[in-house]
Protein backbone atom coordinates (compact mmCIF):
# COMPACT_ATOMS: atom_id res chain seq x y z
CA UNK A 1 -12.19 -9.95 5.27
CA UNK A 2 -10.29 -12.88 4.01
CA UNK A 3 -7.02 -14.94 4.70
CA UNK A 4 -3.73 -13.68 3.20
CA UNK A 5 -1.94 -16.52 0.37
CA UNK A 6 1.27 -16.87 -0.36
CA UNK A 7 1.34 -14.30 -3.19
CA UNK A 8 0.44 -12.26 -0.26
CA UNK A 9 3.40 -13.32 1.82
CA UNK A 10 5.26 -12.46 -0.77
CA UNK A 11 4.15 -8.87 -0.96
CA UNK A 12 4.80 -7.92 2.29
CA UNK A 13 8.11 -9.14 1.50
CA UNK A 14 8.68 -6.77 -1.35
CA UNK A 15 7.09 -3.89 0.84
CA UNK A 16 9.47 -4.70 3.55
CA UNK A 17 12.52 -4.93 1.16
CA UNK A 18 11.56 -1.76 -0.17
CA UNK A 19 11.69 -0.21 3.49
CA UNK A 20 15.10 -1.86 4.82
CA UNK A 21 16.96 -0.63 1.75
CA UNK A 22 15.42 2.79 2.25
CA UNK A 23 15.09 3.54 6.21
CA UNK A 24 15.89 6.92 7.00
CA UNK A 25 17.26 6.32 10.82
CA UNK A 26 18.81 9.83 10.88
CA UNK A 27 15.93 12.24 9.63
CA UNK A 28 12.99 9.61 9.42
CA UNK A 29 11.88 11.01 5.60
CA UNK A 30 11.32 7.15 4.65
CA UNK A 31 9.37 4.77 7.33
CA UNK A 32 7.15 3.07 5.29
CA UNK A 33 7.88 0.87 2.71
CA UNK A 34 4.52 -0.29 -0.02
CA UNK A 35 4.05 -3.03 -2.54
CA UNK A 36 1.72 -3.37 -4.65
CA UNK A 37 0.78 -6.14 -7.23
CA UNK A 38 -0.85 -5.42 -10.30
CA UNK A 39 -3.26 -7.63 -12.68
CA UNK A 40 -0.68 -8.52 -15.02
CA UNK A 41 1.57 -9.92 -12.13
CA UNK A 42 4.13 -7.12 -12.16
CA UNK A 43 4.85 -5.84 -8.55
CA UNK A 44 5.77 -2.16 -7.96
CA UNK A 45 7.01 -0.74 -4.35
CA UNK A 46 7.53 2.49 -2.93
CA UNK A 47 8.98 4.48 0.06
CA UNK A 48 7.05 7.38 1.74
CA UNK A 49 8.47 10.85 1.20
CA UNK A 50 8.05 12.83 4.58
CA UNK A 51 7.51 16.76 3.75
CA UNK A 52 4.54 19.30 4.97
CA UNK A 53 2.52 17.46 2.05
CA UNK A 54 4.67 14.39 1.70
CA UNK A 55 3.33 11.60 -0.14
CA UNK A 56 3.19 8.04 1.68
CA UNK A 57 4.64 4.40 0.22
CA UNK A 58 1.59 3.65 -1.22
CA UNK A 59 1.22 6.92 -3.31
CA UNK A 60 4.60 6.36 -4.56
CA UNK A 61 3.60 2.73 -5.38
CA UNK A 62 0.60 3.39 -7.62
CA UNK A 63 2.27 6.15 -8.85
CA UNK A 64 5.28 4.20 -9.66
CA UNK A 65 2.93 1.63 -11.81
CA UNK A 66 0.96 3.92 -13.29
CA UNK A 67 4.56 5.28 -14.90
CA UNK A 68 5.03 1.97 -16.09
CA UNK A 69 1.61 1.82 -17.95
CA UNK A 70 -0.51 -0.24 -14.95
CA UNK A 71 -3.93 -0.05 -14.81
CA UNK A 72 -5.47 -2.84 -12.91
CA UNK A 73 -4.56 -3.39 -9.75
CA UNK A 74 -4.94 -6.80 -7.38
CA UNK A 75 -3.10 -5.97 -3.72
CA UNK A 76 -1.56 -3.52 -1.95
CA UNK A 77 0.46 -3.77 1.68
CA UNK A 78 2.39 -0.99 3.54
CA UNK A 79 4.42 -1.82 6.50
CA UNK A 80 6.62 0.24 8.78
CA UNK A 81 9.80 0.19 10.60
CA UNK A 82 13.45 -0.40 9.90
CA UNK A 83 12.62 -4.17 8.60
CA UNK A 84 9.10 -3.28 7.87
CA UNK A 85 7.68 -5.58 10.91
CA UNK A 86 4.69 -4.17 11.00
CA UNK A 87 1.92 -3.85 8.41
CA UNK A 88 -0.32 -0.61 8.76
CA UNK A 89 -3.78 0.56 7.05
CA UNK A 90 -3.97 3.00 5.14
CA UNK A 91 -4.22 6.80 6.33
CA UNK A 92 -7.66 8.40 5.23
CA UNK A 93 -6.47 10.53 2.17
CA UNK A 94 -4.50 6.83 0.87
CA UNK A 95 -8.06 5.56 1.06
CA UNK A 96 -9.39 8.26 -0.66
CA UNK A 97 -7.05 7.15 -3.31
CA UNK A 98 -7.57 3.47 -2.96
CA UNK A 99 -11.51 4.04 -3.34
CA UNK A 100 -11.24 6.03 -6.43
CA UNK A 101 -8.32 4.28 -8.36
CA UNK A 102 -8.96 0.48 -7.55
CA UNK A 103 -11.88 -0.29 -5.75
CA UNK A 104 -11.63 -3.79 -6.16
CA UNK A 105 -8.01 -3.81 -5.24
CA UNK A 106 -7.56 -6.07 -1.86
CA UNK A 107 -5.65 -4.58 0.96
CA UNK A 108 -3.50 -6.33 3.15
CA UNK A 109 -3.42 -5.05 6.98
CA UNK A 110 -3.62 -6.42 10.31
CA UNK A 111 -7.14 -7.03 12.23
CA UNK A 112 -7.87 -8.45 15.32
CA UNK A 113 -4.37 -9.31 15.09
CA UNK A 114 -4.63 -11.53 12.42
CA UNK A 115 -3.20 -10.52 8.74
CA UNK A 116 -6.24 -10.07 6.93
CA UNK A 117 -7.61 -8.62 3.20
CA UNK A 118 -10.24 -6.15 2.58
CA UNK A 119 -11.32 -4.86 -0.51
CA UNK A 120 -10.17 -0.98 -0.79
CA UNK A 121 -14.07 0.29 -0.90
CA UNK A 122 -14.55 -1.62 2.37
CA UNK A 123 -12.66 0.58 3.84
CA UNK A 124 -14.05 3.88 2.93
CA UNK A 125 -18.01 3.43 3.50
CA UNK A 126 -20.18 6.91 2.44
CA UNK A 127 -16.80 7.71 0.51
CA UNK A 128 -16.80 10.95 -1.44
CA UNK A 129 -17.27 10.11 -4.95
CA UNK A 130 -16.62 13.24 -7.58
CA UNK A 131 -19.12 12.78 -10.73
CA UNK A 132 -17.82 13.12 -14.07
């Protein structure tokens, strides 16, 4: 794990603009709010969509680049709450996903409450890996 940059700071900022504009107080469909910045520079958020088989801020993020023709990918955050004060890790199957589309990708989250990075494969050891 590593120290968080200002690039970083700004993330979480986009993550937690994403999140105030979108905060569902009444039904609680949105809570989290995701950034995430790819290698060209270009920063892409997303809100989680709460359902039986929802899909959480960061899905929406990558799938939200991906649209716009990303491939490479350099951070992600997701942080919850009205104002998106605090930044979470990612749920298992989001580091399923993190594993198998950017392994390399760092991911911002809170550790020994400090705001640290890991790279996404850290945080999946033995991870299921489908061949091809």
């Amino acid at each position: 794990m590593y120290s968080l940059t200002e690039k970083d700071y700004e993330l979480i900022a986009e993550a937690q603009k994403a999140i105030h504009l979108n905060y569902d107080e009444e039904n609680y469909n949105h809570t989290v709010g995701a950034a995430i910045r790819c290698n060209s520079g270009s920063i892409y958020v997303g809100v989680n969509v709460y359902s039986l088989h929802g899909a959480c801020a960061e899905q929406v993020a990558i799938g939200t680049a991906v649209t716009h023709g990303e491939r490479d990918f350099e951070s992600i955050v997701a942080v919850r709450g009205k104002d998106g004060e605090e930044i979470i890790p990612p749920c298992g199957n989001c580091r399923q996903i993190l594993h198998d589309y950017m392994p390399q990708c760092d991911v911002i989250l809170l550790a020994n409450r400090e705001y640290m990075k890991i790279k996404a494969k850290e945080l999946l050891p033995f991870s299921y890996k489908a061949e091809k």
